[in-house]
N, C-alpha and C. Protein backbone atom coordinates (compact mmCIF):
# COMPACT_ATOMS: atom_id res chain seq x y z
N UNK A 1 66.74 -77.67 -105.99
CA UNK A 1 65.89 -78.68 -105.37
C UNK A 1 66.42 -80.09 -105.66
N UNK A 2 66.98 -80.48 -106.66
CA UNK A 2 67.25 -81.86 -107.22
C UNK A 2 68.38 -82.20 -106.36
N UNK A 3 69.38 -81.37 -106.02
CA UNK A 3 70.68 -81.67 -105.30
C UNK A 3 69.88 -81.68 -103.66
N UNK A 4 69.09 -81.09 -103.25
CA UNK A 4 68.51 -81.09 -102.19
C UNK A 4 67.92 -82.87 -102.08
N UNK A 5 67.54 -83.29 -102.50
CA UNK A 5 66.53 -84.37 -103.12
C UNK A 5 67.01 -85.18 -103.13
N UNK A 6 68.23 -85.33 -103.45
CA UNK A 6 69.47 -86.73 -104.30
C UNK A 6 69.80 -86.94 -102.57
N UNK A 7 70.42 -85.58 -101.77
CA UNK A 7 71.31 -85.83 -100.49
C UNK A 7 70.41 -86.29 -99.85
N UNK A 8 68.71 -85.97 -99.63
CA UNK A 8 67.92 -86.45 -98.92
C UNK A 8 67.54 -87.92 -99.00
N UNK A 9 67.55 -88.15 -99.90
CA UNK A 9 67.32 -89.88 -100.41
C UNK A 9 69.03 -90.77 -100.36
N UNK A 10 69.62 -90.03 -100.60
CA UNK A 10 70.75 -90.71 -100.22
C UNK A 10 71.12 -90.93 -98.74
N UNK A 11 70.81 -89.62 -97.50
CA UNK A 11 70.48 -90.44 -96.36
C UNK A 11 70.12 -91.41 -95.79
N UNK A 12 68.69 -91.48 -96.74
CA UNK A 12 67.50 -92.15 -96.24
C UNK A 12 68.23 -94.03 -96.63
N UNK A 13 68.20 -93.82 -97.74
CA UNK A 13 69.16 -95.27 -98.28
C UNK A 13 70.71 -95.88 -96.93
N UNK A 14 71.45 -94.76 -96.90
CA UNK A 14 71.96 -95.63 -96.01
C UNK A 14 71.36 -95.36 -94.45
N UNK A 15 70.51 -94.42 -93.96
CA UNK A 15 69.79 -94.84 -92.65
C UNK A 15 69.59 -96.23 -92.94
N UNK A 16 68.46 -96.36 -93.49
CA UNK A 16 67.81 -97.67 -93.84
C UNK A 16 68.46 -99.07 -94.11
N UNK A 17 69.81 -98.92 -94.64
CA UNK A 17 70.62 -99.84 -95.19
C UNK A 17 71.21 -100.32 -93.47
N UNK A 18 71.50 -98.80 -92.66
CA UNK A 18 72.24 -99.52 -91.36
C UNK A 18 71.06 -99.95 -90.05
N UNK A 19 69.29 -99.69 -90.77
CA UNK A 19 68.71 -99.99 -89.95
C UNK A 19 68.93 -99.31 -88.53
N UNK A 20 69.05 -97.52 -88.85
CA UNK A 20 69.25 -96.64 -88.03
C UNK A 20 67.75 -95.94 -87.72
N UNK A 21 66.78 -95.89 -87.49
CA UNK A 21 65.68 -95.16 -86.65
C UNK A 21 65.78 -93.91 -86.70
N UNK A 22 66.96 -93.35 -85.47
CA UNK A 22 67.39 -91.61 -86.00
C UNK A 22 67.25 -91.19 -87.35
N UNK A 23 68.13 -91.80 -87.68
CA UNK A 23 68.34 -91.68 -89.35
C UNK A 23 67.40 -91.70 -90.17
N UNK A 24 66.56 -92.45 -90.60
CA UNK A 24 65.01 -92.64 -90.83
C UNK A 24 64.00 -91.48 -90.92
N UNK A 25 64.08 -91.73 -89.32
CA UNK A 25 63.57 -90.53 -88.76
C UNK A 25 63.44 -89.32 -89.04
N UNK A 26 65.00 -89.14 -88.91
CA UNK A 26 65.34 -87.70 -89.59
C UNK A 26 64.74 -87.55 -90.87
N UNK A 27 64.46 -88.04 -91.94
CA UNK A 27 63.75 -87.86 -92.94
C UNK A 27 62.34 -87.70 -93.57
N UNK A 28 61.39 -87.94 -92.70
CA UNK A 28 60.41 -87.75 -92.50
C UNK A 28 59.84 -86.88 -91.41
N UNK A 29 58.48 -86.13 -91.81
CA UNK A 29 57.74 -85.16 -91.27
C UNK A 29 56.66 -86.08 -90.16
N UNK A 30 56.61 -85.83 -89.02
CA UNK A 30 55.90 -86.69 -88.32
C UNK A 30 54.94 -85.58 -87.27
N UNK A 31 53.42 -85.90 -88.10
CA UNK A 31 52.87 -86.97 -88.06
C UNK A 31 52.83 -87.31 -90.33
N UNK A 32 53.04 -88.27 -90.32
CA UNK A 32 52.87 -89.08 -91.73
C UNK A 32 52.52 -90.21 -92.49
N UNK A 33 52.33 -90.13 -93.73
CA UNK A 33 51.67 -91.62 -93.87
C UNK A 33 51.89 -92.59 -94.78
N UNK A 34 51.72 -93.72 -94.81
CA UNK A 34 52.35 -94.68 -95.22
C UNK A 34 51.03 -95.52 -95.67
N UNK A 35 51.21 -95.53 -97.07
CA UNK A 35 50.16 -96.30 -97.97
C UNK A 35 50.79 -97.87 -98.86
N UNK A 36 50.45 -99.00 -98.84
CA UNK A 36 51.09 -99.78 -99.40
C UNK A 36 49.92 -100.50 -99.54
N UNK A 37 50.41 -101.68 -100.81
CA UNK A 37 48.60 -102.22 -101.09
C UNK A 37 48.26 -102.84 -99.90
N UNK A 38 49.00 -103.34 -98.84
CA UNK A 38 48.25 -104.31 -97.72
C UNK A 38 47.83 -103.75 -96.77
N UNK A 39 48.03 -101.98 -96.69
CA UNK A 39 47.57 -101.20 -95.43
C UNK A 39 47.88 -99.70 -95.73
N UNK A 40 47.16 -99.03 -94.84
CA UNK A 40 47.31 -97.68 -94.92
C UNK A 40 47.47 -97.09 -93.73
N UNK A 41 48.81 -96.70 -93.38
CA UNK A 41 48.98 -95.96 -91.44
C UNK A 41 49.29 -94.28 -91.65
N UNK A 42 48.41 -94.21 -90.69
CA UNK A 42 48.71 -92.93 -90.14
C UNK A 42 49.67 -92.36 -88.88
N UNK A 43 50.97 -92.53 -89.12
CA UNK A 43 51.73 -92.58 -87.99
C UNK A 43 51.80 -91.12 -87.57
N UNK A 44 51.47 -91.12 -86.62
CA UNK A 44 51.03 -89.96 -86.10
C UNK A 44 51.85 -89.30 -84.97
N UNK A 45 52.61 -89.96 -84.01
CA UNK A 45 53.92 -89.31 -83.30
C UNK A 45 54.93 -90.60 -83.20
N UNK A 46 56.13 -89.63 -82.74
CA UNK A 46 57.29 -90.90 -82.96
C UNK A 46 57.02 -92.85 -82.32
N UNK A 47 56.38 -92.71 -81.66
CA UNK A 47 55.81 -94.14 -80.94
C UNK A 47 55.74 -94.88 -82.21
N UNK A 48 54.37 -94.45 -83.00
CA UNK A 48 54.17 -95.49 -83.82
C UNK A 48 54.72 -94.90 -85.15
N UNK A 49 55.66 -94.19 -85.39
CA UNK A 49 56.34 -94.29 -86.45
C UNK A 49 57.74 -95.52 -85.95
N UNK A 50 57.91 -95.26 -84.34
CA UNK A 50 59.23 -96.23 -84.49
C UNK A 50 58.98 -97.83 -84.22
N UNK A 51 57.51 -97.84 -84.27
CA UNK A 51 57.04 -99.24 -84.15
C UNK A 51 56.91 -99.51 -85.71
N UNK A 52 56.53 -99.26 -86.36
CA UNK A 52 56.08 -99.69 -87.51
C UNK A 52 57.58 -99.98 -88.78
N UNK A 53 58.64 -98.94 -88.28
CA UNK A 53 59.66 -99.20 -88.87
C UNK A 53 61.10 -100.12 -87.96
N UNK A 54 60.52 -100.02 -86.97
CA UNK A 54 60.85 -101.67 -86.01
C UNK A 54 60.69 -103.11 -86.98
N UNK A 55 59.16 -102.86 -87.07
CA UNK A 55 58.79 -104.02 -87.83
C UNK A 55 59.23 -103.92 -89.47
N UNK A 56 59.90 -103.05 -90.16
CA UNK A 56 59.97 -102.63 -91.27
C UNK A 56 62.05 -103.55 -91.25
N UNK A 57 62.98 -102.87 -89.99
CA UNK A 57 63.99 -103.64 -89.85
C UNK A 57 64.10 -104.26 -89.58
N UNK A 58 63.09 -105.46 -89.14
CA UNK A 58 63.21 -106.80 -88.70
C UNK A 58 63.38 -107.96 -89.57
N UNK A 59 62.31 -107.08 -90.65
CA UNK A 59 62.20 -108.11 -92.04
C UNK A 59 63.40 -107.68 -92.89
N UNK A 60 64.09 -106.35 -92.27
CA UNK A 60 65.53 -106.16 -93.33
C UNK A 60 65.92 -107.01 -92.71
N UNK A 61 66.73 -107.48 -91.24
CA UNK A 61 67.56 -108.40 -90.98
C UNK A 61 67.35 -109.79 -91.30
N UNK A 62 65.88 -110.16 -90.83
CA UNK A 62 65.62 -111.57 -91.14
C UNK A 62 65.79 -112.53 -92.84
N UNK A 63 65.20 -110.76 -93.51
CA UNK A 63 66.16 -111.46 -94.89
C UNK A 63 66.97 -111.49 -95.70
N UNK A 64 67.92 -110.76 -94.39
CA UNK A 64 69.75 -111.00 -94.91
C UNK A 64 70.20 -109.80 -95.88
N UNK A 65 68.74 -108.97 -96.42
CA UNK A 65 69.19 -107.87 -97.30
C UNK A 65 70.76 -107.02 -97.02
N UNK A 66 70.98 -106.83 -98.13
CA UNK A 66 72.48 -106.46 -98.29
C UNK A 66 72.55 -105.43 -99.51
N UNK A 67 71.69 -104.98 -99.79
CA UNK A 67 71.91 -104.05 -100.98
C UNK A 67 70.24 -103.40 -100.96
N UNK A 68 70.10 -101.95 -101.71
CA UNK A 68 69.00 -101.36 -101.76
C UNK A 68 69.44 -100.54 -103.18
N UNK A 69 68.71 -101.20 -104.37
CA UNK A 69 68.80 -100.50 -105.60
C UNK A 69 68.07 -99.62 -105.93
N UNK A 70 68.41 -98.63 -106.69
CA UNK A 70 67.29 -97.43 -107.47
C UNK A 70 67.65 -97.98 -108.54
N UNK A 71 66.21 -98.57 -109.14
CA UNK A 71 66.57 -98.64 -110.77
C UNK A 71 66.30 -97.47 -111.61
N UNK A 72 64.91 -96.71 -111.20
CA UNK A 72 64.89 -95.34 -111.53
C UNK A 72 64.29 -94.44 -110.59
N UNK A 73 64.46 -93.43 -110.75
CA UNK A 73 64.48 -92.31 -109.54
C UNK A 73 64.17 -90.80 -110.61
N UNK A 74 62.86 -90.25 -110.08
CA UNK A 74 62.54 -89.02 -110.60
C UNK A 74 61.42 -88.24 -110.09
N UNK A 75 61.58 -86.64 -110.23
CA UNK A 75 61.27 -86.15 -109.28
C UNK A 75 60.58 -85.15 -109.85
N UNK A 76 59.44 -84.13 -109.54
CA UNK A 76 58.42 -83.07 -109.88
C UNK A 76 58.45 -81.84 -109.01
N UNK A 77 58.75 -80.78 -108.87
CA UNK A 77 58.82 -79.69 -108.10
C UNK A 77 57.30 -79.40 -108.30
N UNK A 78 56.47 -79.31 -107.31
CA UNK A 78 55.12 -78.72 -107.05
C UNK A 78 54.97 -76.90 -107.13
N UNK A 79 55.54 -76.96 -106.43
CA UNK A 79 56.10 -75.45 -105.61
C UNK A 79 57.42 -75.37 -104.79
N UNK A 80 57.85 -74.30 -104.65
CA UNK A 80 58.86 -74.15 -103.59
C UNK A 80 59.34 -74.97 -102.20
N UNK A 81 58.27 -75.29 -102.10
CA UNK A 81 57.92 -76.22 -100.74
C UNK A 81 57.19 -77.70 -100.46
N UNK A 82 57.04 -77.78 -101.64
CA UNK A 82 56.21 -79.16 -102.23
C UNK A 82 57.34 -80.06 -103.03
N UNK A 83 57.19 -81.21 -103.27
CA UNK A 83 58.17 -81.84 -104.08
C UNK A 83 57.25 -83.44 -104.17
N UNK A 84 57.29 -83.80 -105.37
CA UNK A 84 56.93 -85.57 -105.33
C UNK A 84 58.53 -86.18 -106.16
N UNK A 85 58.77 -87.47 -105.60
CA UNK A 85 59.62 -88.22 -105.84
C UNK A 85 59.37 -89.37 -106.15
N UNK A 86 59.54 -90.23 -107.67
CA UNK A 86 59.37 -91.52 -107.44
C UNK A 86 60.44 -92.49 -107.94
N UNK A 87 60.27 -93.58 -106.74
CA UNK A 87 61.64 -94.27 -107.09
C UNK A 87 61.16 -95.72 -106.95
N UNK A 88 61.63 -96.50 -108.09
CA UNK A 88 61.90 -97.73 -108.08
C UNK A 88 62.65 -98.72 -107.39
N UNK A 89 62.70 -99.43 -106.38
CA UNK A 89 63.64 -100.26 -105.74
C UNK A 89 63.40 -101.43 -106.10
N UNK A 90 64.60 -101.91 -105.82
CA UNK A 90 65.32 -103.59 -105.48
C UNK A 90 65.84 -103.77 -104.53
N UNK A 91 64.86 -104.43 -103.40
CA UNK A 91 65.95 -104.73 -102.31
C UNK A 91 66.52 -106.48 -102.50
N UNK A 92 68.08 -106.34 -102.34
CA UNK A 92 68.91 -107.77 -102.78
C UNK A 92 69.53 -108.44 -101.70
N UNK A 93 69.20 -109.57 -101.61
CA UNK A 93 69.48 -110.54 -100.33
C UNK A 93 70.85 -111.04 -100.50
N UNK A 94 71.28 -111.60 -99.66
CA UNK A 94 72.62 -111.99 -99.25
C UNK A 94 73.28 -113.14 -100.05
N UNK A 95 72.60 -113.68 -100.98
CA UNK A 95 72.49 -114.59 -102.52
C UNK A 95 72.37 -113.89 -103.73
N UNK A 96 72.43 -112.54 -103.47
CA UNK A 96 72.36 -111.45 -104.90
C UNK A 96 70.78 -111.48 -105.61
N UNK A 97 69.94 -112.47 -104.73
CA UNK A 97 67.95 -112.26 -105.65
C UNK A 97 67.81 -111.32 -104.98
N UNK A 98 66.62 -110.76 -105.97
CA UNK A 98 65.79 -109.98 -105.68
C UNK A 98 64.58 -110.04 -104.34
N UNK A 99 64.92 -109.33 -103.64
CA UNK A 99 63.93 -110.08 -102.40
C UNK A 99 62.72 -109.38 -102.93
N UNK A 100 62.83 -107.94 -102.81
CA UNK A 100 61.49 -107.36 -103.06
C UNK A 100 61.59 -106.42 -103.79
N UNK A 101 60.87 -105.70 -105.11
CA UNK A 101 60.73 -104.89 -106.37
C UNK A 101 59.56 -104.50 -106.29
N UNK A 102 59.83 -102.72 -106.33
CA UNK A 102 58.29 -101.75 -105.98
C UNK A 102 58.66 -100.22 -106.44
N UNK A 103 57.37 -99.60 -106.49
CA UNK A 103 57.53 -98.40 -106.29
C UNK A 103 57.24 -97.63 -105.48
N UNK A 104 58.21 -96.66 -104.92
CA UNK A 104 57.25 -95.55 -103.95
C UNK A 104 57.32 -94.28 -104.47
N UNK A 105 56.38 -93.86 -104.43
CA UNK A 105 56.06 -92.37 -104.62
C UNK A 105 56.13 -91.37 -103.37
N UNK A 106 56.84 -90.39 -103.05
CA UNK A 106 57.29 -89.64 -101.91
C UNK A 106 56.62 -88.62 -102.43
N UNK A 107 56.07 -87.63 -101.39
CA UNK A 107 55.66 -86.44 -101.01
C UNK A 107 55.90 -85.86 -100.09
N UNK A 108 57.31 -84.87 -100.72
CA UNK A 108 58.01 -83.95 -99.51
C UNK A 108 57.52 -82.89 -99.48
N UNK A 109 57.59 -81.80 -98.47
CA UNK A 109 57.81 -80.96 -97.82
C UNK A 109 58.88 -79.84 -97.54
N UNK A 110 59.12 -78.66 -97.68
CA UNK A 110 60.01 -78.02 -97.34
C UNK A 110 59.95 -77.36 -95.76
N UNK A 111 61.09 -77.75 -94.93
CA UNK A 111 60.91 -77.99 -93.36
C UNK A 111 61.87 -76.72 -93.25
N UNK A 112 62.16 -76.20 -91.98
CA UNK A 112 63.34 -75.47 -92.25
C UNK A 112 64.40 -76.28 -91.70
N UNK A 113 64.73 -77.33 -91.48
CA UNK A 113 65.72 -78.12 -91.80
C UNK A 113 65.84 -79.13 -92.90
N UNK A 114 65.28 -78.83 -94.59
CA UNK A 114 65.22 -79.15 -95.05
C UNK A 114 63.67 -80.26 -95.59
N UNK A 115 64.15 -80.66 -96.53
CA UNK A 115 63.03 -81.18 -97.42
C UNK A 115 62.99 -82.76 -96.49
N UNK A 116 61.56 -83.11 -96.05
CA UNK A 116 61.40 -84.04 -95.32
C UNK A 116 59.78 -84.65 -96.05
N UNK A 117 59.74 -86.81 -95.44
CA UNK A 117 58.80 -87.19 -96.28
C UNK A 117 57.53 -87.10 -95.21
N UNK A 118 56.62 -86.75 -96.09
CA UNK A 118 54.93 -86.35 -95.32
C UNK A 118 53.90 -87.74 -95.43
N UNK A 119 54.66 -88.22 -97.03
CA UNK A 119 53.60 -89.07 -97.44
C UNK A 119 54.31 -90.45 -98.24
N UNK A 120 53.98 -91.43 -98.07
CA UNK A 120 54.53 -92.47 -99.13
C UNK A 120 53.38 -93.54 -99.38
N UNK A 121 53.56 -93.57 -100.83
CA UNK A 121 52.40 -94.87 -101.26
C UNK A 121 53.58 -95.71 -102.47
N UNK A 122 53.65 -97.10 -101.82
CA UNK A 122 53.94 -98.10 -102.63
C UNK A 122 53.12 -98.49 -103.14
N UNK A 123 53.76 -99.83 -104.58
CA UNK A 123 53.24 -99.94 -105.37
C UNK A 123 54.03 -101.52 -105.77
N UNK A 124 53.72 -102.43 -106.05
CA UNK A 124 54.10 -103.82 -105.80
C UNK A 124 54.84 -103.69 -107.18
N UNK A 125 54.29 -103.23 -108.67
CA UNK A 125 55.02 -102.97 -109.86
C UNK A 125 55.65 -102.19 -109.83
N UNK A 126 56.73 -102.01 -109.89
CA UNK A 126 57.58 -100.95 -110.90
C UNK A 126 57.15 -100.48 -111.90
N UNK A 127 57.06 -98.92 -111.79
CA UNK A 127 56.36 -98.18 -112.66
C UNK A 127 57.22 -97.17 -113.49
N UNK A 128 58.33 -97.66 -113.40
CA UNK A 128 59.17 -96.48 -114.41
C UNK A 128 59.55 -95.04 -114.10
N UNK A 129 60.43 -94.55 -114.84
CA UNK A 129 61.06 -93.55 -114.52
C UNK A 129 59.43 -92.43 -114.92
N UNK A 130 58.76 -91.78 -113.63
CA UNK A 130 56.89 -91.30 -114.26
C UNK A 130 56.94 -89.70 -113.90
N UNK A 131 58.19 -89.22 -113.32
CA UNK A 131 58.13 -87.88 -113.09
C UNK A 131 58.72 -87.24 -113.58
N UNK A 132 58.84 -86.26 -114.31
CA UNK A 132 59.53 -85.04 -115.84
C UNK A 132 60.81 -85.31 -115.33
N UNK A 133 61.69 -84.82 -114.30
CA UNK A 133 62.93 -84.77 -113.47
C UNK A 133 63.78 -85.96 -113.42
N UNK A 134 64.67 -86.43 -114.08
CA UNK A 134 65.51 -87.65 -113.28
C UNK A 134 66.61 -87.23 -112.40
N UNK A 135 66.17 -88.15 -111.21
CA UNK A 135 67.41 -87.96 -110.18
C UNK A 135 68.29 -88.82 -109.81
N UNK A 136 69.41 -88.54 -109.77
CA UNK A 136 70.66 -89.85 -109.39
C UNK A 136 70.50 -89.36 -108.15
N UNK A 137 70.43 -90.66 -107.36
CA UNK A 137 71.07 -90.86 -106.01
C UNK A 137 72.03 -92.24 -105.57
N UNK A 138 72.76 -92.13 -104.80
CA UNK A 138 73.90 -92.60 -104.30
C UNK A 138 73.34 -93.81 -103.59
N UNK A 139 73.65 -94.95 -104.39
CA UNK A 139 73.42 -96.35 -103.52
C UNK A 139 74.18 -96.44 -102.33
N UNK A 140 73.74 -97.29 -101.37
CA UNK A 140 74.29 -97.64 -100.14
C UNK A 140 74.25 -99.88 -100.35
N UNK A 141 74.97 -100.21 -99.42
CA UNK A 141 75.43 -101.52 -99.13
C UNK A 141 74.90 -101.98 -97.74
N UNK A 142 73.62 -102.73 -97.53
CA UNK A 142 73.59 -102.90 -96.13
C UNK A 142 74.86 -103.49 -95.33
């Protein structure tokens, strides 16, 4: 599961890094949901999953981000088919600051094309390496 886990998040990092949609996409279970302290969506078919992460790469381009860090990354096997993941980011602007520092907590799924995300809730603090499992995954460079 952990090597399953690392390749899945390592997608997801450079989808995200090239501001690819497919890519994205591909990683998540849709319909899914997205919890962060300023809102809670229920994206429910591809429409408003690719609206909401429209607006998610707009604010990557507009603020020049160029890097997406894991400071820590760790993971909980539920069951066979269950999985939680939580990872710490840094996303770093085109001046090397810190634009934005959080946590998300993932809740995958086992799909039969693999382990895909159902659920995500951020978290404005960084909360540390909080799940038994540590996982390395493979930075990307926007």
């Amino acid at each position: 599961m952990q090597t399953e886990l690392a390749v899945l998040f390592s997608q997801y990092i450079k989808a995200f890094a090239q501001c690819s949609m497919a890519g994205v996409k591909s990683c998540y279970q849709i319909p899914c949901v997205m919890s962060t302290p300023e809102k809670l969506l229920l994206l429910n078919n591809e429409k408003s999953f690719e609206q909401e992460f429209e607006q998610i790469f707009s604010m990557v381009r507009s603020a020049k981000l160029t890097a997406f860090k894991v400071s820590a990354a760790s993971f909980e096997e539920i069951n066979e088919n269950t999985a939680l993941v939580a990872i710490d980011w840094e996303f770093i602007d085109s001046t090397n600051n810190v634009f934005a520092q959080f946590t998300a907590i993932y809740h995958l799924t086992n799909s039969p094309s693999g382990f895909k995300i159902f659920n995500v809730i951020s978290h404005d603090v960084p909360q540390g390496n909080s799940l038994n499992n540590p996982l390395k995954i493979t930075m990307e460079q926007a």
